[in-house]
N, C-alpha and C. Protein backbone atom coordinates (compact mmCIF):
# COMPACT_ATOMS: atom_id res chain seq x y z
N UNK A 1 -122.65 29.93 -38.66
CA UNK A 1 -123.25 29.01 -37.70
C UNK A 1 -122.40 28.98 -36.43
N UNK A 2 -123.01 28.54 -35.35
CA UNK A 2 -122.10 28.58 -33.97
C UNK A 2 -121.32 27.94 -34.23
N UNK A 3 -120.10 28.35 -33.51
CA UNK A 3 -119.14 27.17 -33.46
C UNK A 3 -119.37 25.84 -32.40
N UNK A 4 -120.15 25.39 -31.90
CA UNK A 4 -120.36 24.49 -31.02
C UNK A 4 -120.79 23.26 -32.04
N UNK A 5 -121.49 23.66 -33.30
CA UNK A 5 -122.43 22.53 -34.05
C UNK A 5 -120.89 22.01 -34.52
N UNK A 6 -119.70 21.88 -34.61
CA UNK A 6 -118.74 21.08 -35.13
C UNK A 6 -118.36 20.79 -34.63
N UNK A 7 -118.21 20.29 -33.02
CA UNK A 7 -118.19 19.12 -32.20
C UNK A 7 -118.81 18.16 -32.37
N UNK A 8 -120.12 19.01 -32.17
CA UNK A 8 -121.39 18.24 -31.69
C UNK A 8 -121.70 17.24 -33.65
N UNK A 9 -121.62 18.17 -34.24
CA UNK A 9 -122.07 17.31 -35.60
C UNK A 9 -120.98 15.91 -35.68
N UNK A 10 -119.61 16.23 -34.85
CA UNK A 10 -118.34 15.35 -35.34
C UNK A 10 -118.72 13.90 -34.49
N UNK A 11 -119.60 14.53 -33.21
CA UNK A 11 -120.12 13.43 -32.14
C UNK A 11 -121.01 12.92 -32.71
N UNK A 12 -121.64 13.13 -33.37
CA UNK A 12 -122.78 12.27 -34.07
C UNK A 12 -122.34 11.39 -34.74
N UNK A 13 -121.71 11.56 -35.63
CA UNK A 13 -120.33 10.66 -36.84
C UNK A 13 -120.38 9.90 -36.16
N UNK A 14 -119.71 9.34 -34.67
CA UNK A 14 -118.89 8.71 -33.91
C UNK A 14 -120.01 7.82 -33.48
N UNK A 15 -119.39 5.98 -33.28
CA UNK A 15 -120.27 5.23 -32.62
C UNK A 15 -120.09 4.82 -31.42
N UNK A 16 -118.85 5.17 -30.77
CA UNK A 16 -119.17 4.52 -29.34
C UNK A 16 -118.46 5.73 -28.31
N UNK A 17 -119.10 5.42 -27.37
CA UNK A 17 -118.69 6.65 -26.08
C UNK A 17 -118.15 7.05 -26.38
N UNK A 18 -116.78 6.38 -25.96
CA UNK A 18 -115.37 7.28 -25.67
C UNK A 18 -115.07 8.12 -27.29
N UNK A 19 -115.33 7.48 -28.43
CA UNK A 19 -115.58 8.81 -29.82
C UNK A 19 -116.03 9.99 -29.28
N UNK A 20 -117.38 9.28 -28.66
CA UNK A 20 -118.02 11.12 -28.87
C UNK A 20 -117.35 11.88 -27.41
N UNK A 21 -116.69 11.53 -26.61
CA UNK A 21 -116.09 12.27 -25.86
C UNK A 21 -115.40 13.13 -26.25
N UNK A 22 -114.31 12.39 -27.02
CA UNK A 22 -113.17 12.92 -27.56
C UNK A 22 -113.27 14.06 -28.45
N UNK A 23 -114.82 13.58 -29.32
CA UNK A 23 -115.43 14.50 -30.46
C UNK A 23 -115.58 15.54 -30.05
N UNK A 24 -116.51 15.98 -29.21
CA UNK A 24 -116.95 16.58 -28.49
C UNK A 24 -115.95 17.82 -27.93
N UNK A 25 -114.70 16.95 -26.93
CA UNK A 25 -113.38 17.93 -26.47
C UNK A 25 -112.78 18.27 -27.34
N UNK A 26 -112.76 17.67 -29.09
CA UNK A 26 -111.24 17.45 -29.89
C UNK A 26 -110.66 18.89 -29.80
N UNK A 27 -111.71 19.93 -29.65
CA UNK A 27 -110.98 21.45 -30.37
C UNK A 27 -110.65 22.54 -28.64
N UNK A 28 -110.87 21.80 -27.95
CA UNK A 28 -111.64 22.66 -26.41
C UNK A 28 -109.59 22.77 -26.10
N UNK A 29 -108.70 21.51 -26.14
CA UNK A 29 -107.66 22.67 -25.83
C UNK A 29 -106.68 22.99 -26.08
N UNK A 30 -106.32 22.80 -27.72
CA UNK A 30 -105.62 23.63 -28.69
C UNK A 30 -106.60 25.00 -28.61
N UNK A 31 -108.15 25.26 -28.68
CA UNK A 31 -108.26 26.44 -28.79
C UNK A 31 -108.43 26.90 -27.60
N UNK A 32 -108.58 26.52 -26.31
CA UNK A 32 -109.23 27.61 -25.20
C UNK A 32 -108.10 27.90 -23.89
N UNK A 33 -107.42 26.55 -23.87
CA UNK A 33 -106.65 26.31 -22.77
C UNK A 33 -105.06 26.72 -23.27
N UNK A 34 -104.38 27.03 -21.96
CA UNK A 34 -103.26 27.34 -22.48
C UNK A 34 -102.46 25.85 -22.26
N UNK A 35 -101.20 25.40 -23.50
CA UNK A 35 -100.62 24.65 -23.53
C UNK A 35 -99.94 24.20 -22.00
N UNK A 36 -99.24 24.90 -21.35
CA UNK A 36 -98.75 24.28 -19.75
C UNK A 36 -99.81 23.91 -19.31
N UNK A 37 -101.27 24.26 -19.32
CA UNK A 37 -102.36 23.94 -18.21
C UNK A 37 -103.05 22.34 -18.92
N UNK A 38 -102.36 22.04 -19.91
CA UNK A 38 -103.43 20.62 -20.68
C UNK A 38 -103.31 19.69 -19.65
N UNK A 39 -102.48 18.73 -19.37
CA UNK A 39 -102.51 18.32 -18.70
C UNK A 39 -103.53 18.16 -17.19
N UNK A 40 -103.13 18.99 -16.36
CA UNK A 40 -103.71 19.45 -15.16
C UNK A 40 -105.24 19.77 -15.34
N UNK A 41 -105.69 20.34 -16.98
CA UNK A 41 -107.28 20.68 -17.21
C UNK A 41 -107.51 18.63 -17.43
N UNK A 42 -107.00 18.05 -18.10
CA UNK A 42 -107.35 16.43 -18.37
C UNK A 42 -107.69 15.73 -17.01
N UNK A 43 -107.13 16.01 -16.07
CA UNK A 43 -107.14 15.53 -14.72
C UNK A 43 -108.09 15.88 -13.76
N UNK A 44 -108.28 17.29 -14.18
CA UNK A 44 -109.47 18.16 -13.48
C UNK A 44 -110.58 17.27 -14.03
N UNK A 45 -110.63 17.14 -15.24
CA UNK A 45 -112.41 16.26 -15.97
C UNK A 45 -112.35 15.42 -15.63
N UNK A 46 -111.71 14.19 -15.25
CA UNK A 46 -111.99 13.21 -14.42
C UNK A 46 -112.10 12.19 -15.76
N UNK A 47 -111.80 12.01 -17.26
CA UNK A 47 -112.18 10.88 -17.62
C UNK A 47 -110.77 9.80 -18.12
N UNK A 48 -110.93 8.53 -18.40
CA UNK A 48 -110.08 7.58 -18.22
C UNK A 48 -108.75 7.73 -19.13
N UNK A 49 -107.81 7.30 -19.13
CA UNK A 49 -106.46 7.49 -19.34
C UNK A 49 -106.27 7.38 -20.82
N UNK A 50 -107.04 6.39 -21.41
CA UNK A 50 -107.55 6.21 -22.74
C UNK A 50 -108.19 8.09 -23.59
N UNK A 51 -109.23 8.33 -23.02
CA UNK A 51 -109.66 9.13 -23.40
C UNK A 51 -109.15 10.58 -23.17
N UNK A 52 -108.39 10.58 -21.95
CA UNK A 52 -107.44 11.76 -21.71
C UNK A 52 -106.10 11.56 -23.27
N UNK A 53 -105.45 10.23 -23.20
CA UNK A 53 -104.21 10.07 -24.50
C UNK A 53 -105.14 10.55 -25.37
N UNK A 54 -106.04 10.29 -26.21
CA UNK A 54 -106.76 10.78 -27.32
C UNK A 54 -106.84 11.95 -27.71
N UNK A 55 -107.24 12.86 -26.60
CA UNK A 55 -108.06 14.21 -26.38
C UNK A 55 -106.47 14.60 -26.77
N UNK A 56 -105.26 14.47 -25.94
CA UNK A 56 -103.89 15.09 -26.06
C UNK A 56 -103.15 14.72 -27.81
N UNK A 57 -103.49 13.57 -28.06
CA UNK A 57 -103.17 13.15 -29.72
C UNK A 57 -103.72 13.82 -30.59
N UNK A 58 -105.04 14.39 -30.30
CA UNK A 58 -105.82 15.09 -31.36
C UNK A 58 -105.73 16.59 -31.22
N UNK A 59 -104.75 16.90 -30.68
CA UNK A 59 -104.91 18.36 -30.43
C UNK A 59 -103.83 18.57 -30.84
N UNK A 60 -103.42 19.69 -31.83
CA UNK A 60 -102.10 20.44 -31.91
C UNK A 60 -101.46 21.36 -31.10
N UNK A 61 -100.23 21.05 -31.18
CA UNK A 61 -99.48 21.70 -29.61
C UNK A 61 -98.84 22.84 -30.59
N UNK A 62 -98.41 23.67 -30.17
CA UNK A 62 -98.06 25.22 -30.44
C UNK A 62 -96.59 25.10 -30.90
N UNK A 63 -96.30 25.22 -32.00
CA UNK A 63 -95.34 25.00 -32.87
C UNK A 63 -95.16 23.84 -33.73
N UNK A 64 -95.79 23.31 -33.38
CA UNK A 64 -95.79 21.57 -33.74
C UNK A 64 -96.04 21.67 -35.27
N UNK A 65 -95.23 20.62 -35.99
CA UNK A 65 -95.57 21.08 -37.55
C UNK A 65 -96.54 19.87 -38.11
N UNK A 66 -97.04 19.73 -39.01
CA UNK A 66 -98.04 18.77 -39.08
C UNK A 66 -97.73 17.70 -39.41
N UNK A 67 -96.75 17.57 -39.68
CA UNK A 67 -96.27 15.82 -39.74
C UNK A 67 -95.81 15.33 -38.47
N UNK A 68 -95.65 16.17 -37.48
CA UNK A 68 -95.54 15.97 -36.42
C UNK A 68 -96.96 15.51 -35.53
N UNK A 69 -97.52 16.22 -35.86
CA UNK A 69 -98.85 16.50 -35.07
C UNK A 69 -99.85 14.94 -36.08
N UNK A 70 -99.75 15.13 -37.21
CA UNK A 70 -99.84 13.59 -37.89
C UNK A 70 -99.47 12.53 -37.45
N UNK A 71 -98.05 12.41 -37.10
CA UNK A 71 -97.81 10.81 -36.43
C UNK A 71 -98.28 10.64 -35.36
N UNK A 72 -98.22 11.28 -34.55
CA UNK A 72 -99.25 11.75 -32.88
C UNK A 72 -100.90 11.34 -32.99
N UNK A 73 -101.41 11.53 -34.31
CA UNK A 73 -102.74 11.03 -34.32
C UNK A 73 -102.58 9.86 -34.63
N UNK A 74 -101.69 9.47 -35.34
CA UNK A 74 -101.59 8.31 -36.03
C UNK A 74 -101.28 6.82 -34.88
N UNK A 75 -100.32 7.50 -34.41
CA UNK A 75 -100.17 6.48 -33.31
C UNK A 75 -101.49 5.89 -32.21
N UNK A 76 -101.96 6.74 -32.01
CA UNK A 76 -103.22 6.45 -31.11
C UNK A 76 -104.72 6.27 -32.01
N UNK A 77 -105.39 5.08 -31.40
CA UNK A 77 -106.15 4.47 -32.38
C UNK A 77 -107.34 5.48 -32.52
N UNK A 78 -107.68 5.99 -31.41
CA UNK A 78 -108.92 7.00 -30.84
C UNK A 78 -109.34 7.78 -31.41
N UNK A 79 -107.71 8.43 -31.37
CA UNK A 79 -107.57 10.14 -31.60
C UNK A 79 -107.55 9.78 -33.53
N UNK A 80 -107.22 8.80 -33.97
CA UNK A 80 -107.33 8.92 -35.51
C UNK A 80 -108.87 8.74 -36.13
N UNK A 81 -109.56 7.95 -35.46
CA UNK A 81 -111.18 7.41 -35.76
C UNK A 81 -111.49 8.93 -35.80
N UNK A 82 -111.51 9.39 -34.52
CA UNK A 82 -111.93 10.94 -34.09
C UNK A 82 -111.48 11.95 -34.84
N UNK A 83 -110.50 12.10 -35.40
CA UNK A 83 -109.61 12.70 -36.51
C UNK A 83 -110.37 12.69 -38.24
N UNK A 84 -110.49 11.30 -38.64
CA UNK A 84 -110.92 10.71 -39.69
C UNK A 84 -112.85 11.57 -39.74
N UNK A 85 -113.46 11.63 -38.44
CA UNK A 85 -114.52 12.32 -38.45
C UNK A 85 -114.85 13.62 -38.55
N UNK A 86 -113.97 14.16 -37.77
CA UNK A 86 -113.44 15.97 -37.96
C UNK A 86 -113.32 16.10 -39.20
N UNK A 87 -112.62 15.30 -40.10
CA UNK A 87 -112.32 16.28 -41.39
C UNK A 87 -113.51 15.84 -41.85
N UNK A 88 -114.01 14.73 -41.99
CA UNK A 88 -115.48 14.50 -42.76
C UNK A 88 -115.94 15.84 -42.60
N UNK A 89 -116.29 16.59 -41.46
CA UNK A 89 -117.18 18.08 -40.63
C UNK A 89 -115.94 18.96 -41.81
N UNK A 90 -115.05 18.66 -41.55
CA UNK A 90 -114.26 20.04 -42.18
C UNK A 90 -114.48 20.32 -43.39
N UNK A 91 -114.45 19.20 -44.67
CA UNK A 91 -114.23 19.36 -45.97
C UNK A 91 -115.82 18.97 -46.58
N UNK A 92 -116.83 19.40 -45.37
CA UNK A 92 -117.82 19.25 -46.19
C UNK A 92 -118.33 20.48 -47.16
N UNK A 93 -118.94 19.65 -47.91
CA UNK A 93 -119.38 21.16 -49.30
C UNK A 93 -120.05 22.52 -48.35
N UNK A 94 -120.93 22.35 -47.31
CA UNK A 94 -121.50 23.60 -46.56
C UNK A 94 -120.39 24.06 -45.91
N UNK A 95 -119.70 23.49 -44.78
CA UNK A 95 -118.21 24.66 -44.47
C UNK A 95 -117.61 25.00 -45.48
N UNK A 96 -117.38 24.56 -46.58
CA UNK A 96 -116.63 24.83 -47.97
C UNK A 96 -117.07 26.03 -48.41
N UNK A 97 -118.11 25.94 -48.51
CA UNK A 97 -118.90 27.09 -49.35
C UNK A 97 -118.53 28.36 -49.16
N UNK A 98 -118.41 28.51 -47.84
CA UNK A 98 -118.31 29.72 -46.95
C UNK A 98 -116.95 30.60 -47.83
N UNK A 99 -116.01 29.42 -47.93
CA UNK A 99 -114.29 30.05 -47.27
C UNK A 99 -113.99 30.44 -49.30
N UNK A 100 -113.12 31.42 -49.20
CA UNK A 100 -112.41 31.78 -50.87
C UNK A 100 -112.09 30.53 -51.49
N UNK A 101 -112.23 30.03 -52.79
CA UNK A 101 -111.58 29.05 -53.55
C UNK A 101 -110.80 28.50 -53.08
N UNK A 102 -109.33 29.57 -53.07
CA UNK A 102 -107.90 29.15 -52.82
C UNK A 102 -108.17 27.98 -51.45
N UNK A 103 -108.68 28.87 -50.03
CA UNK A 103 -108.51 28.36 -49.14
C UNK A 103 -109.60 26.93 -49.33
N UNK A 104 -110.25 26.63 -49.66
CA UNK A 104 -111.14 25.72 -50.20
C UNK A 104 -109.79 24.75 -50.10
N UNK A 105 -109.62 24.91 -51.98
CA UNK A 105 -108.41 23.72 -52.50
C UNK A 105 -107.27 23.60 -51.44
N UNK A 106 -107.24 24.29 -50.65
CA UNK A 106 -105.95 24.31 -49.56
C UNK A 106 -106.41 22.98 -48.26
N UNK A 107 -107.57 23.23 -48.04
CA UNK A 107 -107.99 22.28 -47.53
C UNK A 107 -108.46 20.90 -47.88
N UNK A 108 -109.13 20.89 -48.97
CA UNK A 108 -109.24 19.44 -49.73
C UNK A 108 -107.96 18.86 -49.90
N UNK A 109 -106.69 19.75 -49.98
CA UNK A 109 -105.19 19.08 -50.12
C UNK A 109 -105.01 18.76 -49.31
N UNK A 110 -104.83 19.22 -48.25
CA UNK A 110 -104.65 18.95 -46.51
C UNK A 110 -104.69 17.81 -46.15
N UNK A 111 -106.38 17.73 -46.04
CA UNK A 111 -107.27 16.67 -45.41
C UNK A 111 -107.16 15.26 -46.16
N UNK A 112 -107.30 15.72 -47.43
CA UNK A 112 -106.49 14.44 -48.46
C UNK A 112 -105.23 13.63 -48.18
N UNK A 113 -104.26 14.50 -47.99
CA UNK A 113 -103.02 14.21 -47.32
C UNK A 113 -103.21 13.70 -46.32
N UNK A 114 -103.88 13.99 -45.24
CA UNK A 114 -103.67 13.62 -44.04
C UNK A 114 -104.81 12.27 -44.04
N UNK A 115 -105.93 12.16 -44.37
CA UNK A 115 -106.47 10.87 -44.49
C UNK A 115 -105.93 9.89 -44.88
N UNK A 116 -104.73 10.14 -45.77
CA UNK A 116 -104.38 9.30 -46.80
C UNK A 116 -102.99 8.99 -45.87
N UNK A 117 -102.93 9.94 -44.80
CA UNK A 117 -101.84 9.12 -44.23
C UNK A 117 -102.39 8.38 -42.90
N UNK A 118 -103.61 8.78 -42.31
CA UNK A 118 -103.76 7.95 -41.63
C UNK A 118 -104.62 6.80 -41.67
N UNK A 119 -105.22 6.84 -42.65
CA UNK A 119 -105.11 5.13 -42.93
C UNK A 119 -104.20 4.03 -43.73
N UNK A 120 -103.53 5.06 -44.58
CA UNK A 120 -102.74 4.02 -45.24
C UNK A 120 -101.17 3.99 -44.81
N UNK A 121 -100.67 5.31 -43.97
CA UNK A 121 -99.35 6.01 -43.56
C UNK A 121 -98.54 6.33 -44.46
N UNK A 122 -98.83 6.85 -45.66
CA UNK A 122 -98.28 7.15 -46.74
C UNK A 122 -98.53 9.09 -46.49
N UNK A 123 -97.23 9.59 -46.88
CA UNK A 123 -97.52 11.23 -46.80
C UNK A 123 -97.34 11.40 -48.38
């Protein structure tokens, strides 16, 4: 399936604006943009300071290890709602289906982990 429907499905999840903004950008620039240009691309879109912190919390920066990149979502209220919806899209049984076993259970561990730390902050 395109890759566009897992924004767009993660924006649906989401109930108020600034969610589906964020939903929408969450993957646009860990994957497209280069890390020095984030910034300066946040400024170029023009949206509010709130939703720019989010978009930057929910994105993994290039080396960053995931407990790193975990407390970073965690801290910001936005980027975790928005977070908490992505994996709903990630660990559903139809993307599942697709990927080998292993990588399957690799991800149900993950996402487990990481839900479980950002609502309760337990790793």
């Amino acid at each position: 399936k395109p890759y566009i429907l897992h924004p767009l499905r993660v924006m649906f999840k989401c109930s108020t604006e600034e969610e589906q903004i964020v939903a929408v950008l969450h993957d646009v620039l860990e994957d497209q943009i280069k890390f020095s240009e984030w910034t300066s691309t946040l400024d170029k879109w023009g949206f509010s300071n709130t939703i720019n912190e989010a978009i930057l919390a929910i994105s993994k920066r290039p080396g960053e290890t995931n407990k790193e990149y975990w407390i970073r979502i965690r801290a910001n209220d936005l980027a975790t709602r928005v977070k908490l919806k992505d994996m709903e899209d990630n660990c559903s049984e139809e993307r599942l289906a697709v990927l080998k076993e292993g990588e399957q259970k690799y991800l149900r561990n993950k996402y487990a982990q990481l839900k479980e730390f950002l609502q309760n902050g337990n790793n």
